[in-house]
N, C-alpha and C. Protein backbone atom coordinates (compact mmCIF):
# COMPACT_ATOMS: atom_id res chain seq x y z
N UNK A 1 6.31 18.83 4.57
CA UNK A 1 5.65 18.26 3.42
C UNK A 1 5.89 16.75 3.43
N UNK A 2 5.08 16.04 3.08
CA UNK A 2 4.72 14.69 3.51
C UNK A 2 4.65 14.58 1.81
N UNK A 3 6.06 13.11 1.35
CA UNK A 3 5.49 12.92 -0.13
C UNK A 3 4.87 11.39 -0.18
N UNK A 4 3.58 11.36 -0.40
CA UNK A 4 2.56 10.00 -0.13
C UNK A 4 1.55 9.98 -1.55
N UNK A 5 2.05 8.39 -1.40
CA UNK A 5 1.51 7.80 -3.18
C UNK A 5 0.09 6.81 -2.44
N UNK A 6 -0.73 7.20 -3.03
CA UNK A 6 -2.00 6.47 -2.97
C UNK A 6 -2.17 5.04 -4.29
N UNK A 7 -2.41 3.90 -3.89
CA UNK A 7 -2.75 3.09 -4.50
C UNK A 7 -3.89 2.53 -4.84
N UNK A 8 -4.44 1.84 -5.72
CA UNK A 8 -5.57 1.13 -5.91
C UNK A 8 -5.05 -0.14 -6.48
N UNK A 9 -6.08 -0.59 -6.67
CA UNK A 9 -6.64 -2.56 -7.30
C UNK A 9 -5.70 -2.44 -8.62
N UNK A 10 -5.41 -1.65 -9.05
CA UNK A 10 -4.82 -1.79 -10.69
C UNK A 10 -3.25 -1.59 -10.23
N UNK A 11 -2.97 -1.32 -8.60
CA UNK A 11 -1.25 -1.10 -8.92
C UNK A 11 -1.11 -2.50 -8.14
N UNK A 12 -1.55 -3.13 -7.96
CA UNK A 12 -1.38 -4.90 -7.18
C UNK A 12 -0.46 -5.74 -8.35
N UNK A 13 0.24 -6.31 -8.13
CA UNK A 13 0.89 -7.05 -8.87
C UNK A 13 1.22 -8.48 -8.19
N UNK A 14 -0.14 -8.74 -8.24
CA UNK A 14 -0.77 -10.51 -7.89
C UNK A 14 -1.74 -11.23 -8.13
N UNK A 15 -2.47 -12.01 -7.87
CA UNK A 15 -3.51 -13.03 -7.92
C UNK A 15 -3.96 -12.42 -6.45
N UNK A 16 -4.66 -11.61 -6.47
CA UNK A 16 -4.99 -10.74 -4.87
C UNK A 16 -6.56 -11.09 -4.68
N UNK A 17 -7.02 -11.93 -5.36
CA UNK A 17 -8.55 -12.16 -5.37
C UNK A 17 -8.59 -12.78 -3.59
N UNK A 18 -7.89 -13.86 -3.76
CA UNK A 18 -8.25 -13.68 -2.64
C UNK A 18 -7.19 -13.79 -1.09
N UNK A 19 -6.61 -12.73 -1.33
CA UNK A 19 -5.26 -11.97 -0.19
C UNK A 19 -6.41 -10.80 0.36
N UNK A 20 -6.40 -11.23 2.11
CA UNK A 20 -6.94 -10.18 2.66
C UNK A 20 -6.55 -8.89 2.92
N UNK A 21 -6.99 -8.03 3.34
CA UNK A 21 -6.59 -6.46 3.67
C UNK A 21 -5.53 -6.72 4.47
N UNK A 22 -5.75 -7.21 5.62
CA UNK A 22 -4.74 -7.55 6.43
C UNK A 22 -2.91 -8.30 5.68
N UNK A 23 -3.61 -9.30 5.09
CA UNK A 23 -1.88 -9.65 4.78
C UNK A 23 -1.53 -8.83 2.99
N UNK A 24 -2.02 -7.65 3.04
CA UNK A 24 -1.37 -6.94 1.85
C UNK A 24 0.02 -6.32 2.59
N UNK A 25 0.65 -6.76 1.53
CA UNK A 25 2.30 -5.29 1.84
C UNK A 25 2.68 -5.16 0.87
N UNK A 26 3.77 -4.60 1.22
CA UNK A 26 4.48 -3.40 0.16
C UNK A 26 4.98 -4.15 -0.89
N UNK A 27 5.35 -6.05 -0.44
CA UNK A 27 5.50 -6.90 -1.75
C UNK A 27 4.77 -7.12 -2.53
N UNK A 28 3.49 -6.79 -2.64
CA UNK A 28 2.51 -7.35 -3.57
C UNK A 28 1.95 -5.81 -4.73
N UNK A 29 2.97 -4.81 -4.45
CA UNK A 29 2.57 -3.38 -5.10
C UNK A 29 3.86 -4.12 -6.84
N UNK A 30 2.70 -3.54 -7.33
CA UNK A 30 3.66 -3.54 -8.90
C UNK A 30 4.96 -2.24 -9.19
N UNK A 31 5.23 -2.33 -8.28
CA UNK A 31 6.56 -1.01 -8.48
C UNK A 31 7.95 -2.10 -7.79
N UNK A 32 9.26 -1.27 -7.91
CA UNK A 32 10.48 -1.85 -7.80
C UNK A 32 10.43 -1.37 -6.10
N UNK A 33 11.32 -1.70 -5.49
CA UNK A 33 11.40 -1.11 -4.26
C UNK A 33 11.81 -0.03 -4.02
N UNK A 34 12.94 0.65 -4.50
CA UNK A 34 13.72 1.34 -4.64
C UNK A 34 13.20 2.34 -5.03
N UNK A 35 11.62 2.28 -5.71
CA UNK A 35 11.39 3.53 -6.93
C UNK A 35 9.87 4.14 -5.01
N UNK A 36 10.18 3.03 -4.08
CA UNK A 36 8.88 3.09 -3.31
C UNK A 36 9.72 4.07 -2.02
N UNK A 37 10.99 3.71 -2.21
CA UNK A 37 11.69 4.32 -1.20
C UNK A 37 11.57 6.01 -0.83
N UNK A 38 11.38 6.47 -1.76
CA UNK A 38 11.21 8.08 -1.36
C UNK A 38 10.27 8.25 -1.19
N UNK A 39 8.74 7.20 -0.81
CA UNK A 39 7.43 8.06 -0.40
C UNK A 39 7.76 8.16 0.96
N UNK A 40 7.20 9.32 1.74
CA UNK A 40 6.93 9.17 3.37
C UNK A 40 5.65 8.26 3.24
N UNK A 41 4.63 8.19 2.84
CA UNK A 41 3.67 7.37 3.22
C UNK A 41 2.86 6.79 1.88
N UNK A 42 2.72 4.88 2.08
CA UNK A 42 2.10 4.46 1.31
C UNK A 42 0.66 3.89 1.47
N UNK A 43 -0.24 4.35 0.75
CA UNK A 43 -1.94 4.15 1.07
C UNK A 43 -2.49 2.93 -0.05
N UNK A 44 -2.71 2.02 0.43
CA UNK A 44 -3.91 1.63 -0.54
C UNK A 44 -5.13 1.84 -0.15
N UNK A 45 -5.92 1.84 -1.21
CA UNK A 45 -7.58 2.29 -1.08
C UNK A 45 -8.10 1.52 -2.15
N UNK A 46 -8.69 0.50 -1.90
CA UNK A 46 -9.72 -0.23 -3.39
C UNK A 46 -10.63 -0.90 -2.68
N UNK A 47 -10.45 -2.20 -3.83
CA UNK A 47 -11.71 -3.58 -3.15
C UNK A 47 -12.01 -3.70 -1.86
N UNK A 48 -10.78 -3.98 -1.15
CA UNK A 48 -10.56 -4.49 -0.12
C UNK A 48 -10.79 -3.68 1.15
N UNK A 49 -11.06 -2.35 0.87
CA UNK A 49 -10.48 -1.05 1.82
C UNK A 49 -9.62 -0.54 2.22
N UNK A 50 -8.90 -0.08 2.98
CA UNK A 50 -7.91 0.98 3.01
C UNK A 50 -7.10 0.58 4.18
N UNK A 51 -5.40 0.83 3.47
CA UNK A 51 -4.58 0.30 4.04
C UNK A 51 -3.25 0.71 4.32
N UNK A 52 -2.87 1.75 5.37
CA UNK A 52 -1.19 2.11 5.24
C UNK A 52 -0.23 1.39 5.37
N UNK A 53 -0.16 1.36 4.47
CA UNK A 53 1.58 0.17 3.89
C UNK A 53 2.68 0.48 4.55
N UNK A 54 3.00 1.96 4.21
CA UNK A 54 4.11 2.21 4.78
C UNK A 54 3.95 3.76 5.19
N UNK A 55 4.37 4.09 6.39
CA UNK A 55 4.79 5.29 6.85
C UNK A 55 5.79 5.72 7.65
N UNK A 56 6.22 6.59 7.51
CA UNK A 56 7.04 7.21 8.29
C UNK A 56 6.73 8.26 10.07
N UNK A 57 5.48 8.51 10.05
CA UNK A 57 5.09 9.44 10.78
C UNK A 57 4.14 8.47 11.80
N UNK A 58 3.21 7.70 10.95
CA UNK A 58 2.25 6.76 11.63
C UNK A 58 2.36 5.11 11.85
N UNK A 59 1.35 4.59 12.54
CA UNK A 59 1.72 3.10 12.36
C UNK A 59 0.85 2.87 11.40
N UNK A 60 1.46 1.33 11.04
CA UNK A 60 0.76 0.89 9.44
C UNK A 60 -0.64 0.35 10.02
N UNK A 61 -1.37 -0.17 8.59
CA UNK A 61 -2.50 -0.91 9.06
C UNK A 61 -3.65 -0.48 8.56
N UNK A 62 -4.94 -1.25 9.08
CA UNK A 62 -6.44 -0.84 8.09
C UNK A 62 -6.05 0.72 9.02
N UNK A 63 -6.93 1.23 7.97
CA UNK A 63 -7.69 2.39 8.33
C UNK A 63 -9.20 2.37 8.32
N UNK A 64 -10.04 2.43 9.36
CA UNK A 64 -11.17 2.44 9.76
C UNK A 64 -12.03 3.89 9.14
């Protein structure tokens, strides 16, 4: 079992208008670090398109 939090445009905690897909990470998510630590895998999916932040199983990066 894989525990993985999906994100969007409303969990950003920046001025992200204009931060590309590419230089998003796990600093610019509105959560503590600590509370990010127990996902196996982190997804964003919004404006910008889709992006694994963080995983454990895969490498990060757009998703096509």
């Amino acid at each position: 079992m894989m525990n993985t939090l999906i994100l969007g445009d409303q969990d950003l905690e920046c001025k992200c208008e204009d931060l590309k897909l590419e230089d998003l990470t796990i600093s610019h998510l509105g959560f503590k670090l600590g509370d990010l630590e127990k996902f196996d895998m982190i997804v964003y999916a919004g404006n910008k398109g889709q992006k694994i932040i963080k995983s454990r199983y895969t490498k990060t990066g757009k998703i096509d």
